[in-house]
PDB file of N, CA and C in Angstrom:
ATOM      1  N   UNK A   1     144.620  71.301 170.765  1.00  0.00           N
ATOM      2  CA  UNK A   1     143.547  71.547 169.845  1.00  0.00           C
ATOM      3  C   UNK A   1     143.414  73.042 169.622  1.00  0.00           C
ATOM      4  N   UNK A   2     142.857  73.513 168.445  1.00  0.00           N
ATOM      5  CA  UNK A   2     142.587  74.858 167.849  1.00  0.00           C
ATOM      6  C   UNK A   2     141.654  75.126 167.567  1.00  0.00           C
ATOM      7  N   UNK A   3     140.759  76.628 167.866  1.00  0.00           N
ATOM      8  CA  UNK A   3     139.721  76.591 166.760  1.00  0.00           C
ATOM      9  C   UNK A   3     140.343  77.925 165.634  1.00  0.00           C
ATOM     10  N   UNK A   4     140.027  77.056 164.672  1.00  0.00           N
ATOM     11  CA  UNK A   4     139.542  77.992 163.419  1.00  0.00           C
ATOM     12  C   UNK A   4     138.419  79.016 162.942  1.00  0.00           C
ATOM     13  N   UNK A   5     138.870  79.784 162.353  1.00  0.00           N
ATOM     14  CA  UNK A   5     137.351  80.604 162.274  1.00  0.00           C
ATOM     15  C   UNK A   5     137.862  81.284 160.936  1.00  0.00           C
ATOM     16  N   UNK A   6     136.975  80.581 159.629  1.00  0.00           N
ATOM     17  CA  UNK A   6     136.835  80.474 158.237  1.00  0.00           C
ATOM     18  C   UNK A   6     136.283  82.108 158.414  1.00  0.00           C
ATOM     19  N   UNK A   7     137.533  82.482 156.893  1.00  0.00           N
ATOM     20  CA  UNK A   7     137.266  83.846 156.629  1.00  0.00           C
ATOM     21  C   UNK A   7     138.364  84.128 155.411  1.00  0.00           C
ATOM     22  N   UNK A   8     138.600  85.431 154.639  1.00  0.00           N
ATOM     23  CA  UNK A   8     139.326  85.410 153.899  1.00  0.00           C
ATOM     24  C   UNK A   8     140.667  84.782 154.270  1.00  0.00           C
ATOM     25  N   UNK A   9     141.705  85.359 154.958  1.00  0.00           N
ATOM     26  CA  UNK A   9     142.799  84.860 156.028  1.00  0.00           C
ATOM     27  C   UNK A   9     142.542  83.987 156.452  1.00  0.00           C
ATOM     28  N   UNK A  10     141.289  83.406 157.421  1.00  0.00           N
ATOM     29  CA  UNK A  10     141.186  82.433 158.254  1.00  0.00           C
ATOM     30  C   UNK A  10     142.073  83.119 159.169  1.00  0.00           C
ATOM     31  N   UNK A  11     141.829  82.599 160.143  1.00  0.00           N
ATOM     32  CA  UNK A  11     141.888  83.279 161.484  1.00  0.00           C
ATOM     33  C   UNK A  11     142.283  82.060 162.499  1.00  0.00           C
ATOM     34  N   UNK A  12     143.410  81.486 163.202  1.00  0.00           N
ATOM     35  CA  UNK A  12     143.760  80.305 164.059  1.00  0.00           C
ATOM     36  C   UNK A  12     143.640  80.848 165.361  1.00  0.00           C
ATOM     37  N   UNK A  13     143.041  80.158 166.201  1.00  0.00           N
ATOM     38  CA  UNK A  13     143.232  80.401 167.746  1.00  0.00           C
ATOM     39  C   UNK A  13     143.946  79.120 168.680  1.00  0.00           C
ATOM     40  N   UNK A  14     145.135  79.612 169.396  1.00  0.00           N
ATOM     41  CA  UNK A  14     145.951  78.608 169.926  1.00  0.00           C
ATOM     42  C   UNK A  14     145.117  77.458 170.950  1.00  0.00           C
ATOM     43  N   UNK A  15     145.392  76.648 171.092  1.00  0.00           N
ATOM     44  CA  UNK A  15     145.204  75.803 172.306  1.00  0.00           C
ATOM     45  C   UNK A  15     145.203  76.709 173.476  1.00  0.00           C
ATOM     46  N   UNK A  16     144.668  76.334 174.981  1.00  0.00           N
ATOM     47  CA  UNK A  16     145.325  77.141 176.152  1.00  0.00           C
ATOM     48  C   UNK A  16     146.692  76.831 176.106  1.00  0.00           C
ATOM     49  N   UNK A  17     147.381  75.682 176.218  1.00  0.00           N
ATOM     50  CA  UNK A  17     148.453  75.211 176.311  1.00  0.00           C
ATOM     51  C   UNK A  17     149.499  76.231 175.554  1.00  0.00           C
ATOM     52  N   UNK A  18     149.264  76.222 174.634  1.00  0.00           N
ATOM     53  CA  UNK A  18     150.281  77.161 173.469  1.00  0.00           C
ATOM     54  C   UNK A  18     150.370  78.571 173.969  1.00  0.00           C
ATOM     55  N   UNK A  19     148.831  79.099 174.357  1.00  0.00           N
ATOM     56  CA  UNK A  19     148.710  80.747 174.985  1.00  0.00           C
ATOM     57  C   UNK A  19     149.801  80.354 176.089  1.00  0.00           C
ATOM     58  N   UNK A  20     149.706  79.717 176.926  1.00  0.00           N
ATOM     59  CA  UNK A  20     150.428  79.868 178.062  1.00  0.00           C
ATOM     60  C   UNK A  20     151.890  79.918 178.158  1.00  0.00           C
ATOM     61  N   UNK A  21     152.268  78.749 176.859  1.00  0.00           N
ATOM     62  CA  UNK A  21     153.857  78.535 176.259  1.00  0.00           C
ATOM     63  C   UNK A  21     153.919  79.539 175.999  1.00  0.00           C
ATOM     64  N   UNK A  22     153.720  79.755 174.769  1.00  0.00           N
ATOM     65  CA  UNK A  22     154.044  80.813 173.573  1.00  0.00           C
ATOM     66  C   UNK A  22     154.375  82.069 173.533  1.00  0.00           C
ATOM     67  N   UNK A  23     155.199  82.382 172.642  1.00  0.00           N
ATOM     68  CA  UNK A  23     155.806  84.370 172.990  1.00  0.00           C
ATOM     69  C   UNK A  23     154.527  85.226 172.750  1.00  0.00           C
ATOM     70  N   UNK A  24     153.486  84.311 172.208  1.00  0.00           N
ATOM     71  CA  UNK A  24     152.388  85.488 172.032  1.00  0.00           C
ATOM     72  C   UNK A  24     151.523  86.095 173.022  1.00  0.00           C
ATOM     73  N   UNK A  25     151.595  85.180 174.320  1.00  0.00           N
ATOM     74  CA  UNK A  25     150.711  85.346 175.448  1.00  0.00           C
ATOM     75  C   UNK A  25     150.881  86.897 176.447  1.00  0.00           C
ATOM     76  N   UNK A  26     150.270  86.955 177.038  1.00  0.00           N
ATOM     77  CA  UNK A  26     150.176  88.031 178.201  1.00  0.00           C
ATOM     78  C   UNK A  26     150.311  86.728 179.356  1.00  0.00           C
ATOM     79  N   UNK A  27     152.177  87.316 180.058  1.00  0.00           N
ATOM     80  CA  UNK A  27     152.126  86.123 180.968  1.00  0.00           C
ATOM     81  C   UNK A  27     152.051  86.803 182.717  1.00  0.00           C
ATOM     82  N   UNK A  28     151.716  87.533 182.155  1.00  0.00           N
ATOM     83  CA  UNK A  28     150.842  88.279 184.017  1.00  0.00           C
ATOM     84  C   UNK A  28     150.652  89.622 183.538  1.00  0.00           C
ATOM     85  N   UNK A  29     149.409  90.062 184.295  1.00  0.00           N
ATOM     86  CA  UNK A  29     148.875  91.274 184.271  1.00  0.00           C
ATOM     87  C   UNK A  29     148.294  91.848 185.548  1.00  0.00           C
ATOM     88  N   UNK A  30     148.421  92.926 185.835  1.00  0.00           N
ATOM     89  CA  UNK A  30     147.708  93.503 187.012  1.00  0.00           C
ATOM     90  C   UNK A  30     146.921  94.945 186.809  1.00  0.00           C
ATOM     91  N   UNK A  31     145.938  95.218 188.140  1.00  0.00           N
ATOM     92  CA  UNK A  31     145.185  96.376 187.601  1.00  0.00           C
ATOM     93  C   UNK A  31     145.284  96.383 189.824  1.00  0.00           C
ATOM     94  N   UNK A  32     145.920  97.768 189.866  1.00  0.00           N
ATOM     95  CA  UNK A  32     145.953  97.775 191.573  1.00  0.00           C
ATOM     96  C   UNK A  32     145.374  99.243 192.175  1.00  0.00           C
ATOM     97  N   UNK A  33     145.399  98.945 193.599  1.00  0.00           N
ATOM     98  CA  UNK A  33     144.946 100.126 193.840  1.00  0.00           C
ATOM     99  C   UNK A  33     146.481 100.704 194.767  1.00  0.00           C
ATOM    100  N   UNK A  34     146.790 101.820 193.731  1.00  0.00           N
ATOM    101  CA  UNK A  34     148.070 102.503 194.363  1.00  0.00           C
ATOM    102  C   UNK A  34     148.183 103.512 195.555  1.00  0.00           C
ATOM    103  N   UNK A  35     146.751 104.142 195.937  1.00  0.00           N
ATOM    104  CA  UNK A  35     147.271 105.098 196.974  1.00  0.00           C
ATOM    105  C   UNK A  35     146.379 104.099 197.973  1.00  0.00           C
ATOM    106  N   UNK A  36     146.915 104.792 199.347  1.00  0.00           N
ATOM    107  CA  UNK A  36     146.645 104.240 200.476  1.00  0.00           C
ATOM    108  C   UNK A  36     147.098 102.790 200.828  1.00  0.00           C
ATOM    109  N   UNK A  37     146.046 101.998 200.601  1.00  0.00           N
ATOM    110  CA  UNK A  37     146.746 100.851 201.075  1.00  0.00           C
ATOM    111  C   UNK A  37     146.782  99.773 199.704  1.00  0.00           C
ATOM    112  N   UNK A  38     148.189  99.355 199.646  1.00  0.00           N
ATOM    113  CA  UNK A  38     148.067  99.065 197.945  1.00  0.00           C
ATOM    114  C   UNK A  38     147.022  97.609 198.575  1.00  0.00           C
ATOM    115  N   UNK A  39     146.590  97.412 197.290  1.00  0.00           N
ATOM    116  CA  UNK A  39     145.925  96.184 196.760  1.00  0.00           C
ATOM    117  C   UNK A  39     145.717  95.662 195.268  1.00  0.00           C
ATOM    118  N   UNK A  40     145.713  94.618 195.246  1.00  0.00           N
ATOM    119  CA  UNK A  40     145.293  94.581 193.579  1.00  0.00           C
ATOM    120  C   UNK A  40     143.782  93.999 193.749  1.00  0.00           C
ATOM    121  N   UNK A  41     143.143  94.726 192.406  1.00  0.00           N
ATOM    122  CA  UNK A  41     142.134  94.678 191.953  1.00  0.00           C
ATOM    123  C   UNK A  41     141.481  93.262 191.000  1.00  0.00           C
ATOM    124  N   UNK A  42     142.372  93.339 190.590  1.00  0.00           N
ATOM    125  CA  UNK A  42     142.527  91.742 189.195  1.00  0.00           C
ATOM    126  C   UNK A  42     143.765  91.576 189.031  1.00  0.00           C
ATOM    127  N   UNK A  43     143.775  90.078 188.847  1.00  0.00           N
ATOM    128  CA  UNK A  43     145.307  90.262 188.234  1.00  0.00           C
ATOM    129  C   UNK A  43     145.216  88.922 187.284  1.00  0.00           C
ATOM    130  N   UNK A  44     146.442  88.488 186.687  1.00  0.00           N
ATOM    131  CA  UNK A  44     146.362  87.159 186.405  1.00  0.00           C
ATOM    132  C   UNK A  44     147.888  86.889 186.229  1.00  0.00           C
ATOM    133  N   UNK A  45     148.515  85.853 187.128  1.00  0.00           N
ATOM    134  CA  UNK A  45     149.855  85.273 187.385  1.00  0.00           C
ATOM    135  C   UNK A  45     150.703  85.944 188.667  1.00  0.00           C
ATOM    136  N   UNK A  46     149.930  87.222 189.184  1.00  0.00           N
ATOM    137  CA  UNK A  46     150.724  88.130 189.929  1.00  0.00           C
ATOM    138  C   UNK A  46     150.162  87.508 191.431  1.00  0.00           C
ATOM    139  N   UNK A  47     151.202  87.472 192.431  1.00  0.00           N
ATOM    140  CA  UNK A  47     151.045  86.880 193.276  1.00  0.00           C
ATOM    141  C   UNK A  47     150.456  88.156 195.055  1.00  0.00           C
ATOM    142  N   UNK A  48     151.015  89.119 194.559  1.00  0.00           N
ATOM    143  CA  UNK A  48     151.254  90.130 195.409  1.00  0.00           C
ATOM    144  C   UNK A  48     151.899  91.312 194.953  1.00  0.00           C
ATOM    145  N   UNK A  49     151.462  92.481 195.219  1.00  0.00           N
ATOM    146  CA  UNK A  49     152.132  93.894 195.128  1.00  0.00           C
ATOM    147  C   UNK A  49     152.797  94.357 196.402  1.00  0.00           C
ATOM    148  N   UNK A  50     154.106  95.179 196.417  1.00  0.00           N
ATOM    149  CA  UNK A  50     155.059  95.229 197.383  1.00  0.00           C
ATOM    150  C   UNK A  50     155.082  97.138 197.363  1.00  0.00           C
ATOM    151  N   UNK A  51     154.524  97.451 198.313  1.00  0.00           N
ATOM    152  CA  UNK A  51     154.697  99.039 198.193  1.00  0.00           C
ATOM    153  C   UNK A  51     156.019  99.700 199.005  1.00  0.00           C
ATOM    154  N   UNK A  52     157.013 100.194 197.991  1.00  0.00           N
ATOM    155  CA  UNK A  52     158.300 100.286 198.151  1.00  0.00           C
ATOM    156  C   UNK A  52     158.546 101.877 198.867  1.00  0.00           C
ATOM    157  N   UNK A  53     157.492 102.802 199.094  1.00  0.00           N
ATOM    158  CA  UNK A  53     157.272 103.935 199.497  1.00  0.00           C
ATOM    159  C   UNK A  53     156.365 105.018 198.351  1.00  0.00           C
ATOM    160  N   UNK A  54     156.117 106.042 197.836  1.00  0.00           N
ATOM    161  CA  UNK A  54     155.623 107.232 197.871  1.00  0.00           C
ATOM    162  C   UNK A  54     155.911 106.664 195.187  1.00  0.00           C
ATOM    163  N   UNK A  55     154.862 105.733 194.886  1.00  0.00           N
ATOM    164  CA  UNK A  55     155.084 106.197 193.606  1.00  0.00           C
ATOM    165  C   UNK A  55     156.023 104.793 193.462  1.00  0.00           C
ATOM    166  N   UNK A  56     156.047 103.856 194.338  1.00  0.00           N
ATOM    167  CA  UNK A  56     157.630 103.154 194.008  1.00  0.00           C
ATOM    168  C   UNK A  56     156.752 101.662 194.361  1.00  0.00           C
ATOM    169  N   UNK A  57     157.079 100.364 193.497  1.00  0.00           N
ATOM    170  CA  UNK A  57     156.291  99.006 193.446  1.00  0.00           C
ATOM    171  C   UNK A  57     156.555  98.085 192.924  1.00  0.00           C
ATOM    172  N   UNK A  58     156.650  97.068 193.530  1.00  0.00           N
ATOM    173  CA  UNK A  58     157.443  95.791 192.934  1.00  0.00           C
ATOM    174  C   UNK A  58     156.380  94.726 192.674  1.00  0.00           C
ATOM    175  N   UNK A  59     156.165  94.241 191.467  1.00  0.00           N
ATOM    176  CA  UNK A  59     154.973  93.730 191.190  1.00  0.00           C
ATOM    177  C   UNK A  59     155.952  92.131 191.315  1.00  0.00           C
ATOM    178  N   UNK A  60     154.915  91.033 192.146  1.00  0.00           N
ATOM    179  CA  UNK A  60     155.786  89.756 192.163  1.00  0.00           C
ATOM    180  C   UNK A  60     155.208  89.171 191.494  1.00  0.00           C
ATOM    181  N   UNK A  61     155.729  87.737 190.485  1.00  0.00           N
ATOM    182  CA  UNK A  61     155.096  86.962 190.185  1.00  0.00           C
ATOM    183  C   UNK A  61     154.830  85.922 190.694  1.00  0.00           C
ATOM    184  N   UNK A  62     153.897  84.991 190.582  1.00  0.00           N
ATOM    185  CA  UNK A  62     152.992  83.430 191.192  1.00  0.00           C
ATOM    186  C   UNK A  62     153.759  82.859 190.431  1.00  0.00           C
ATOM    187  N   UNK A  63     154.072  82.598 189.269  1.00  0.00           N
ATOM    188  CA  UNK A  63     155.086  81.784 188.403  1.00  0.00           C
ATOM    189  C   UNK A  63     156.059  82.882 187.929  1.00  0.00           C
ATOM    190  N   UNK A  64     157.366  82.387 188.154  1.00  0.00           N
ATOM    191  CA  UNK A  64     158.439  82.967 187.610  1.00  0.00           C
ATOM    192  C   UNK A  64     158.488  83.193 186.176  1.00  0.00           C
ATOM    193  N   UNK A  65     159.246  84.106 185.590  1.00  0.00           N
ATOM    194  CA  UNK A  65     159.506  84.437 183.811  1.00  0.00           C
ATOM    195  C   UNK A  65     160.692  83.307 183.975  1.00  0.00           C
ATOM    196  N   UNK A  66     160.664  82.745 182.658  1.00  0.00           N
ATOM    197  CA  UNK A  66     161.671  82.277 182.196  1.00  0.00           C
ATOM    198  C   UNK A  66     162.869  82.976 181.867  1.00  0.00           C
ATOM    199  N   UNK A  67     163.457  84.355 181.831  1.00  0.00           N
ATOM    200  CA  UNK A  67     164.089  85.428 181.837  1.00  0.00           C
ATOM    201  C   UNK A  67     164.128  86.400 181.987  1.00  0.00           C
ATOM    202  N   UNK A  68     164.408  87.493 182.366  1.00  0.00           N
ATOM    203  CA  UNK A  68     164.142  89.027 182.470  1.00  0.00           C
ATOM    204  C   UNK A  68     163.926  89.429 181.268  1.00  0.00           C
ATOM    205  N   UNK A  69     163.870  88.941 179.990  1.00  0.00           N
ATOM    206  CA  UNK A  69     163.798  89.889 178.787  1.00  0.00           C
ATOM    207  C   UNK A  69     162.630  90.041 178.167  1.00  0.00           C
ATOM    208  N   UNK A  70     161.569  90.010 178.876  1.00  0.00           N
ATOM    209  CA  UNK A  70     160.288  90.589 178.664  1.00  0.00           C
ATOM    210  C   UNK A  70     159.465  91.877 178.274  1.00  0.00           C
ATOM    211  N   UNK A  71     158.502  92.092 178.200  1.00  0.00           N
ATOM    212  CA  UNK A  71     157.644  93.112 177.218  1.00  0.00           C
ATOM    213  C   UNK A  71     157.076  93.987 179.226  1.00  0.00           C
ATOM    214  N   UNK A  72     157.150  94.912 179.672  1.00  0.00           N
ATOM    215  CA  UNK A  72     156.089  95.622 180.355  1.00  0.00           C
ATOM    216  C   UNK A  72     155.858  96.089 179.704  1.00  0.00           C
ATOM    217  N   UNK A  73     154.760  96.240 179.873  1.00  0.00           N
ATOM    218  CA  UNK A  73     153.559  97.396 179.193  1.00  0.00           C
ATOM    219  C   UNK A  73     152.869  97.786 180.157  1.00  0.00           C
ATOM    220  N   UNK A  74     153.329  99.407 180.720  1.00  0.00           N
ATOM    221  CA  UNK A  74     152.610 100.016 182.074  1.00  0.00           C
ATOM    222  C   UNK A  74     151.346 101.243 181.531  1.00  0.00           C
ATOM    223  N   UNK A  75     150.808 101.477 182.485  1.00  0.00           N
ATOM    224  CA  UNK A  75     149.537 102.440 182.105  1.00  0.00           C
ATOM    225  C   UNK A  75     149.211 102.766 183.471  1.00  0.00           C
ATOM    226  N   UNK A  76     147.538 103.299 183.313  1.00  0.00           N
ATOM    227  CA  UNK A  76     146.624 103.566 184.592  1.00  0.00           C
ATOM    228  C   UNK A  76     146.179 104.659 184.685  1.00  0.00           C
ATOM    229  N   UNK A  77     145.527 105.042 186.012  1.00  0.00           N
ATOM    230  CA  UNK A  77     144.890 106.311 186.210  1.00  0.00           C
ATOM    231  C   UNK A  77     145.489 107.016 187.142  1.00  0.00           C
ATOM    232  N   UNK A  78     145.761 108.370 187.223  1.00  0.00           N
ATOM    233  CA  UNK A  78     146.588 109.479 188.441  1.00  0.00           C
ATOM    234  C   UNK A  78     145.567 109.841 189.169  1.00  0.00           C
ATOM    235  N   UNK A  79     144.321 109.762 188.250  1.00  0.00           N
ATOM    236  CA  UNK A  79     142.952 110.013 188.919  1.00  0.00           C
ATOM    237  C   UNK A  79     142.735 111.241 188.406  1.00  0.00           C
ATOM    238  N   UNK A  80     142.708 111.132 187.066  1.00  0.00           N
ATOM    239  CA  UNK A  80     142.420 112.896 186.552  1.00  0.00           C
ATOM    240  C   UNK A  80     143.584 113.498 186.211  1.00  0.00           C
ATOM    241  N   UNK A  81     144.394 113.423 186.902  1.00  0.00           N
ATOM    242  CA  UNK A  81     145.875 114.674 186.741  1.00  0.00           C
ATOM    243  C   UNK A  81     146.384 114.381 185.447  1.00  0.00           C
ATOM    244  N   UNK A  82     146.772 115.918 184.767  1.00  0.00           N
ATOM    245  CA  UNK A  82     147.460 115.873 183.466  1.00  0.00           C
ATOM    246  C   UNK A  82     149.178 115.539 183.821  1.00  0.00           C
ATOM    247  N   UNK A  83     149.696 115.119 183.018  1.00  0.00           N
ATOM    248  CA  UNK A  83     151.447 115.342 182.836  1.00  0.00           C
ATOM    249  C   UNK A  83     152.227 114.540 183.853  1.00  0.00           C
ATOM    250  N   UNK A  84     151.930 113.440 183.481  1.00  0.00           N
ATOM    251  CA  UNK A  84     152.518 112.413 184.449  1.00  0.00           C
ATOM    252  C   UNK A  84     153.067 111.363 183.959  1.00  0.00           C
ATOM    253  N   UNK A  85     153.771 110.127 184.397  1.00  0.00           N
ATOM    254  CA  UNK A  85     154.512 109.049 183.455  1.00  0.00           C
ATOM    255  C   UNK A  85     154.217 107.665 184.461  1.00  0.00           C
ATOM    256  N   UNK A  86     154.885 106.800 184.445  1.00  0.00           N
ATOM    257  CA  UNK A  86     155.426 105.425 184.924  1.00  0.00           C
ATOM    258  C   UNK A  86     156.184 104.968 184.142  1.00  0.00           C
ATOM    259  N   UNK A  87     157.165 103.859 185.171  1.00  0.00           N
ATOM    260  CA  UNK A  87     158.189 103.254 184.384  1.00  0.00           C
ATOM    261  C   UNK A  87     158.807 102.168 185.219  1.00  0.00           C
ATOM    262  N   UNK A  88     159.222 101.491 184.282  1.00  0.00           N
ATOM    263  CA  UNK A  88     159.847 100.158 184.957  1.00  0.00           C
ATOM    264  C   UNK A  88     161.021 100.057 185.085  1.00  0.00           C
ATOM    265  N   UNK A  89     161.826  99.465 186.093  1.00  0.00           N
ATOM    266  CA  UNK A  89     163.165  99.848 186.817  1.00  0.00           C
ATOM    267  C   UNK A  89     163.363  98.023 187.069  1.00  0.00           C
ATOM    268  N   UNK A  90     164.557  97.484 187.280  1.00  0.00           N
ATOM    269  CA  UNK A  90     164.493  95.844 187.817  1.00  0.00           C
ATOM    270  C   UNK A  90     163.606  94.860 187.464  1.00  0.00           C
ATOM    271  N   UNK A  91     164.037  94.694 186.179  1.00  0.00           N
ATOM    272  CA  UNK A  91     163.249  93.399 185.922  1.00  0.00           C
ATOM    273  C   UNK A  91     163.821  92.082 186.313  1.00  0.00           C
ATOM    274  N   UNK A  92     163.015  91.158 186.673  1.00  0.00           N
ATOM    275  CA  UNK A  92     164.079  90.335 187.129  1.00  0.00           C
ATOM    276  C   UNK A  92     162.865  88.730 187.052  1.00  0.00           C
ATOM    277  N   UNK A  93     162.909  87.788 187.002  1.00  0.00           N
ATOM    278  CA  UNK A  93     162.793  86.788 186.619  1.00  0.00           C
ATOM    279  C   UNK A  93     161.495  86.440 187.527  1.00  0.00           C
ATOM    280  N   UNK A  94     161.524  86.880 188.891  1.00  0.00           N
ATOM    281  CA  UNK A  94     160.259  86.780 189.760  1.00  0.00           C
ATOM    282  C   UNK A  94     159.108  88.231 189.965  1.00  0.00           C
ATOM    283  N   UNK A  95     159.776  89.147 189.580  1.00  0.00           N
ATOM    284  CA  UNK A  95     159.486  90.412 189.839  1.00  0.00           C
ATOM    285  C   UNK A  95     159.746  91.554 188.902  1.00  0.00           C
ATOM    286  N   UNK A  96     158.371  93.214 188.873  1.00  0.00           N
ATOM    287  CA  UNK A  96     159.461  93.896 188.393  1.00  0.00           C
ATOM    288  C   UNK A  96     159.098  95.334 189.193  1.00  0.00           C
ATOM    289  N   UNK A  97     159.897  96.133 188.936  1.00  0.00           N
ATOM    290  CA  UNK A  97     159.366  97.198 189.686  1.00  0.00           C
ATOM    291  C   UNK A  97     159.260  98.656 189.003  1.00  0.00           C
ATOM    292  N   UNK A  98     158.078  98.659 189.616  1.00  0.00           N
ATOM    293  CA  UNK A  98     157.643 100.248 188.457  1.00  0.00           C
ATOM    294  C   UNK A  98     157.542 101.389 189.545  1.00  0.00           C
ATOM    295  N   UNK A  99     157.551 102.384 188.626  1.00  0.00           N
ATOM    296  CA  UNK A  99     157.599 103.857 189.482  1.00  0.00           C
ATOM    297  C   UNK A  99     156.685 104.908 188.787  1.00  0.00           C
ATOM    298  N   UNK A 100     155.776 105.233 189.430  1.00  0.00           N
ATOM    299  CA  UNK A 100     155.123 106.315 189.022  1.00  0.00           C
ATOM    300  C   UNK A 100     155.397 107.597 189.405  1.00  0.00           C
ATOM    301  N   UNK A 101     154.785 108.822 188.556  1.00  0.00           N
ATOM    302  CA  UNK A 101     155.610 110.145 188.831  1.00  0.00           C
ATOM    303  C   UNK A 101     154.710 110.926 188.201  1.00  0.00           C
ATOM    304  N   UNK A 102     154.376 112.699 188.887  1.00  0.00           N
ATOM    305  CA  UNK A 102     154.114 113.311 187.847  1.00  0.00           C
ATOM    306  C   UNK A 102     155.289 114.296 186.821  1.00  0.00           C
ATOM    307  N   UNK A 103     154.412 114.908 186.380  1.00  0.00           N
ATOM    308  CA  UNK A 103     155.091 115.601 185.221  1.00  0.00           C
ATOM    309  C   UNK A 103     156.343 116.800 185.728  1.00  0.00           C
ATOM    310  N   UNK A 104     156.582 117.356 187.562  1.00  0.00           N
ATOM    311  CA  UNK A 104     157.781 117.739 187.352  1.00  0.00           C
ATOM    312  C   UNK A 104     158.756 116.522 188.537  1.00  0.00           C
ATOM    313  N   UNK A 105     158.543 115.025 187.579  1.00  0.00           N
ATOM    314  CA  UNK A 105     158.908 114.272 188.410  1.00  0.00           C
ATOM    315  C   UNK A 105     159.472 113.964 189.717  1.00  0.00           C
ATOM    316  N   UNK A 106     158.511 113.942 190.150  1.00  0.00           N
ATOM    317  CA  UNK A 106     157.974 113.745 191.844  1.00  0.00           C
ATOM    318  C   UNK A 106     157.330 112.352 191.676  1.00  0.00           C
ATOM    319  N   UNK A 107     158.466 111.501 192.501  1.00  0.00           N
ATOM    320  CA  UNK A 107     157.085 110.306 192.885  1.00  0.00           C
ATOM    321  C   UNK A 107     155.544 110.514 193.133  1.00  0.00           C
ATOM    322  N   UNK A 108     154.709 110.118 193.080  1.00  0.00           N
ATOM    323  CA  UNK A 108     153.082 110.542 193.019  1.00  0.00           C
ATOM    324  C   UNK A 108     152.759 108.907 192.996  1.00  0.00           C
ATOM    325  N   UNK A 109     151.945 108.803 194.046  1.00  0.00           N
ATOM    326  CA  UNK A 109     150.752 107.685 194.155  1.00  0.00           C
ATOM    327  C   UNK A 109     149.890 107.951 192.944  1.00  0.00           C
ATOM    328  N   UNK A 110     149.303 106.354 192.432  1.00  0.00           N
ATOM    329  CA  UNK A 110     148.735 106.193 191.458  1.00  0.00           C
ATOM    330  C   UNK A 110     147.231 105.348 191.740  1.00  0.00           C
ATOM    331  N   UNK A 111     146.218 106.057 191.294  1.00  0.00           N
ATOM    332  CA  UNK A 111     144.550 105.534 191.776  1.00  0.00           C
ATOM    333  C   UNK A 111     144.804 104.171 191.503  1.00  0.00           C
ATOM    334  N   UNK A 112     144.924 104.163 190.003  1.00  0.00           N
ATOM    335  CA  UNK A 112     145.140 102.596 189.183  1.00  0.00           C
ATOM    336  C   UNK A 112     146.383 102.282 188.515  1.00  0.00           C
ATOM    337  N   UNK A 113     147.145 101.854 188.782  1.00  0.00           N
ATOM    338  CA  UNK A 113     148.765 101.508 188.230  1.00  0.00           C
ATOM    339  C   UNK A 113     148.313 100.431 187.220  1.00  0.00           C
ATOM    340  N   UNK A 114     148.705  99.766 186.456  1.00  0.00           N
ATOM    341  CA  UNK A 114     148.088  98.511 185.355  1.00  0.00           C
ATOM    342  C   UNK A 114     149.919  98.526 184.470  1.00  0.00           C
ATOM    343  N   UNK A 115     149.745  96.898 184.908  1.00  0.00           N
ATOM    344  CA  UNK A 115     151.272  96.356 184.478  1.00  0.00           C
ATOM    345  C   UNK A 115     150.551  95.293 183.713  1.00  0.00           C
ATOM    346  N   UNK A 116     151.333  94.986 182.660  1.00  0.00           N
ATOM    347  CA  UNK A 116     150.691  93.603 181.796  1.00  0.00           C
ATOM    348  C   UNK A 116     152.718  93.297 181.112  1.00  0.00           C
ATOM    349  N   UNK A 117     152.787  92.274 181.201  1.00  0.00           N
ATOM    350  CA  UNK A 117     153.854  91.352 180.944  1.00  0.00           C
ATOM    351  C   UNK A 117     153.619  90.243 179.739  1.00  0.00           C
ATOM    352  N   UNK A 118     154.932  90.639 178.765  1.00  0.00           N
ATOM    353  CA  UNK A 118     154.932  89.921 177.407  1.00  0.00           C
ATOM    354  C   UNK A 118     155.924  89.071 177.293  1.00  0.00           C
ATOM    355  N   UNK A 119     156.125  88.144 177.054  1.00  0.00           N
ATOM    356  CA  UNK A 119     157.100  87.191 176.601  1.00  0.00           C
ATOM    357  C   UNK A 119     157.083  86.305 175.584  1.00  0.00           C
TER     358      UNK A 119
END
């Protein structure tokens, strides 16, 4: 079932079923706490975070991807600091792993790391 919502376009909203199928969904997301002792904060599909040393993290999934050829979309907070990045390294069907860094790339712990997964 769908709802509609009457407008010039009209506007369709999927079933849950379809969000969950469908290439349009967000099929795990996380929001963690990167320095000290990792934890996640929220998540949805992510089963556990794996702290790989100093900036380095393997985000697992609760349900597997149907392939590695998925969307990350990384972000977060350094906690203030200018000139810094993240990035994703091994994607892989249960897991992926990201790396944070600042700007004269140096691994660097991250306050809030935030991974969200597209397929």
């Amino acid at each position: 079932m769908s709802t509609t919502i009457s407008g010039t376009n009209g506007v369709t909203f999927p079933d849950s079923t379809s969000m969950q199928t469908g290439q349009q969904a967000c099929k795990a997301w996380v929001n963690f706490n990167g320095t000290g002792t990792v934890a996640i904060r929220e998540a949805y599909n992510v089963s556990s975070i794996t702290d790989n040393g100093t900036g380095d993290y393997t985000v697992n999934f609760t349900t597997a991807m149907v392939d590695a050829n998925y969307a990350t979309i990384l972000g977060g907070n350094r906690n203030g600091a200018n000139g810094s990045f993240i990035s994703w390294e091994n994607a892989l069907v249960s897991s992926v792993q990201i790396k944070t860094w600042n700007i004269s790339t140096t691994p660097t712990d991250w306050v809030a790391p935030c991974v969200s997964i597209f397929r």
